[in-house]
N, C-alpha and C. Protein backbone atom coordinates (compact mmCIF):
# COMPACT_ATOMS: atom_id res chain seq x y z
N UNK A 1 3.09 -3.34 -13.10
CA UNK A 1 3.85 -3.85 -11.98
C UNK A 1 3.46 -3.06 -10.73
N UNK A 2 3.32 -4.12 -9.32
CA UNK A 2 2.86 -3.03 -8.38
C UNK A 2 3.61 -3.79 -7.33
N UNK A 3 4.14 -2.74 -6.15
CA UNK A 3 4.20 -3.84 -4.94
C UNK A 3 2.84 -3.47 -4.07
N UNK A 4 2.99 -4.56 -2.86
CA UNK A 4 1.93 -4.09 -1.69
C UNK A 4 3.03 -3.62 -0.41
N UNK A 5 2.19 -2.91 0.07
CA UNK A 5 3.15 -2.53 1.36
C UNK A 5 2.09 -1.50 2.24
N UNK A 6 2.41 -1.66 3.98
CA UNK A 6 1.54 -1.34 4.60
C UNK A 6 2.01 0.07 4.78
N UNK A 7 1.06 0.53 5.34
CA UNK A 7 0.77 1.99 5.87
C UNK A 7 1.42 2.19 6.72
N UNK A 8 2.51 2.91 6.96
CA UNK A 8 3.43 3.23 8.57
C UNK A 8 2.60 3.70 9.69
N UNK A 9 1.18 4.44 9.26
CA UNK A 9 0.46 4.98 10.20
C UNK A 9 -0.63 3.79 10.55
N UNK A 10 -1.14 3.99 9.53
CA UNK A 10 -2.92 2.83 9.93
C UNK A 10 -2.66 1.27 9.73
N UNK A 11 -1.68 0.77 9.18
CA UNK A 11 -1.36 -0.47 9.17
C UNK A 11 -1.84 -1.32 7.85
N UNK A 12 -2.26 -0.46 7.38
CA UNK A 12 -3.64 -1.19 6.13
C UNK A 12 -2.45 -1.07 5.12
N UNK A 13 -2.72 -2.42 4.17
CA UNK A 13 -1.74 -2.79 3.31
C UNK A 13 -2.84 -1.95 2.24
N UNK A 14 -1.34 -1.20 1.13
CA UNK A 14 -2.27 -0.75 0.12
C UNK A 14 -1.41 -1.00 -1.01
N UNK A 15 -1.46 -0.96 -2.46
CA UNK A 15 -0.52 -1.26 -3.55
C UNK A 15 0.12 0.20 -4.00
N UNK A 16 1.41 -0.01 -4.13
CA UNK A 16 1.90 1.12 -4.54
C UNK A 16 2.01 0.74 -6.38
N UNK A 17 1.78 1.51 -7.69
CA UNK A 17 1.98 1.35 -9.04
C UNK A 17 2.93 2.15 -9.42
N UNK A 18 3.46 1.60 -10.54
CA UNK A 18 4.60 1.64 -11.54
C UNK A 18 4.47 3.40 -11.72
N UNK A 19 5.12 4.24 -11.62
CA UNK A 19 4.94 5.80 -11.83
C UNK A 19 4.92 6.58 -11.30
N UNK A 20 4.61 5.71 -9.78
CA UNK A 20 3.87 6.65 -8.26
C UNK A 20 5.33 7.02 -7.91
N UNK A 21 5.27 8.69 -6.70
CA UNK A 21 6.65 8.75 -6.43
C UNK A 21 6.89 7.98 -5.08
N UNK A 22 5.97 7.62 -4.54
CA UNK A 22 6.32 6.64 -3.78
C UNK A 22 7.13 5.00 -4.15
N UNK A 23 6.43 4.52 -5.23
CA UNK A 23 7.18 3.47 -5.55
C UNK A 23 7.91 3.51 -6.17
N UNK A 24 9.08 4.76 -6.99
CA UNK A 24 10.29 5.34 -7.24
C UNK A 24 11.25 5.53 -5.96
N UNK A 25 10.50 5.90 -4.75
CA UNK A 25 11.69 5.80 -3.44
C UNK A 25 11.23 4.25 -2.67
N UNK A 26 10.65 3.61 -3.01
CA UNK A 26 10.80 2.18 -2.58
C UNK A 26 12.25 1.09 -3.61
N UNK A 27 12.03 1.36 -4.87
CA UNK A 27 12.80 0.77 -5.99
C UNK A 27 14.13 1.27 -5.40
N UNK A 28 13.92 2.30 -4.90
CA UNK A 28 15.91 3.24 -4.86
C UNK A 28 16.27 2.91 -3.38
N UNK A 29 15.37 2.20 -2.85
CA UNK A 29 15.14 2.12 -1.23
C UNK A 29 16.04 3.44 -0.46
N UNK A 30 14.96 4.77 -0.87
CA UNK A 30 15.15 5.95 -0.42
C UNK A 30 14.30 6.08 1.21
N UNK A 31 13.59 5.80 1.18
CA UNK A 31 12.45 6.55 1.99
C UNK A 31 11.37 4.17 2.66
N UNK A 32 11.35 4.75 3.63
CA UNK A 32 11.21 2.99 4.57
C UNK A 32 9.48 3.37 4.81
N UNK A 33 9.54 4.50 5.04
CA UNK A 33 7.89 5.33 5.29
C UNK A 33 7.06 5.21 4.27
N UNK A 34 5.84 4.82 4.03
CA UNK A 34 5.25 4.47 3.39
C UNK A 34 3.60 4.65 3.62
N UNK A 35 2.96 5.95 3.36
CA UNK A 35 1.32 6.36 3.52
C UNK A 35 0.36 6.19 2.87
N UNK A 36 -0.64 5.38 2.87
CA UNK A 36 -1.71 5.46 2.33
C UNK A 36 -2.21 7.00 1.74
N UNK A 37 -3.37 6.95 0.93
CA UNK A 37 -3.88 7.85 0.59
C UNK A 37 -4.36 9.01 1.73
N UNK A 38 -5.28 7.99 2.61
CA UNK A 38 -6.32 9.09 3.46
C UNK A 38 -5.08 9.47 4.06
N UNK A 39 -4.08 8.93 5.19
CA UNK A 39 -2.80 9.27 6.07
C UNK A 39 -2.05 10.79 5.33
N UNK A 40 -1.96 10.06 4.49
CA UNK A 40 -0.94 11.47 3.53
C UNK A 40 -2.05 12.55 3.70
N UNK A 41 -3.07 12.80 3.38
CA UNK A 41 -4.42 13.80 3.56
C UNK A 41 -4.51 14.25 5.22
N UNK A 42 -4.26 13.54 5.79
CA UNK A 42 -4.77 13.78 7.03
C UNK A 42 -3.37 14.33 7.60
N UNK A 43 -2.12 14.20 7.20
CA UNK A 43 -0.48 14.47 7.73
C UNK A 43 -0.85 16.26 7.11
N UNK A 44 -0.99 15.97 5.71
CA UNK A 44 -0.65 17.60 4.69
C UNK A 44 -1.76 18.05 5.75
N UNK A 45 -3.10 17.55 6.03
CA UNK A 45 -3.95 18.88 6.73
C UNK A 45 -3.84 19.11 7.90
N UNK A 46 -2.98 18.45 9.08
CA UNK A 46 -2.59 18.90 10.03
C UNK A 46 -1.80 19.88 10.33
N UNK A 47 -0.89 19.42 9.59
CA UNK A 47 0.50 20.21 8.96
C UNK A 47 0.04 22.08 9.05
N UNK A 48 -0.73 21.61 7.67
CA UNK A 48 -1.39 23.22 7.51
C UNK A 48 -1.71 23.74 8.66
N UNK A 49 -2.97 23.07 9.21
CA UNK A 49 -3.87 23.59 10.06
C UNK A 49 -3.13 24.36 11.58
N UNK A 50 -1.70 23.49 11.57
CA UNK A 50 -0.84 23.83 12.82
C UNK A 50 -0.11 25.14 12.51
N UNK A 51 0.55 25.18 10.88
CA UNK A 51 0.88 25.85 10.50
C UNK A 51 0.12 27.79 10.64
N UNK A 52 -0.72 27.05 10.38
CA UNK A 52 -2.12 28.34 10.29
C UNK A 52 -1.98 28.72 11.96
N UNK A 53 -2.59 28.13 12.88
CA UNK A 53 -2.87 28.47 14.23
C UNK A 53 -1.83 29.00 14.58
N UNK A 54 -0.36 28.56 14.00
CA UNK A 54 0.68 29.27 15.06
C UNK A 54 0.73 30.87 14.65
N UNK A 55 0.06 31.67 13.37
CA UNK A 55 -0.08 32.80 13.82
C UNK A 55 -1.44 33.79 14.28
């Protein structure tokens, strides 16, 4: 079982599958935000990278 649902960032529809913790907070309609693979990669390494520079 899968749904489709777009990317909050890039717009690109991608399938979320049965197991993922994303499609556990879609089922519980926890969380409306919804990232592709690369987005989520590119959020965690900013994150860091900002993290890092601020000392």
């Amino acid at each position: 079982m899968h749904y489709e649902v777009k990317c909050t960032s890039c717009k690109i529809s991608f399938k979320l599958y049965e197991g993922e913790e994303q499609y556990k907070k879609l089922k519980e309609r926890k969380s409306r935000l919804f990232y592709c693979e690369d987005c989520k990669h590119k959020i965690r390494f900013d994150a860091i990278r900002n993290f890092f520079s601020s000392y």
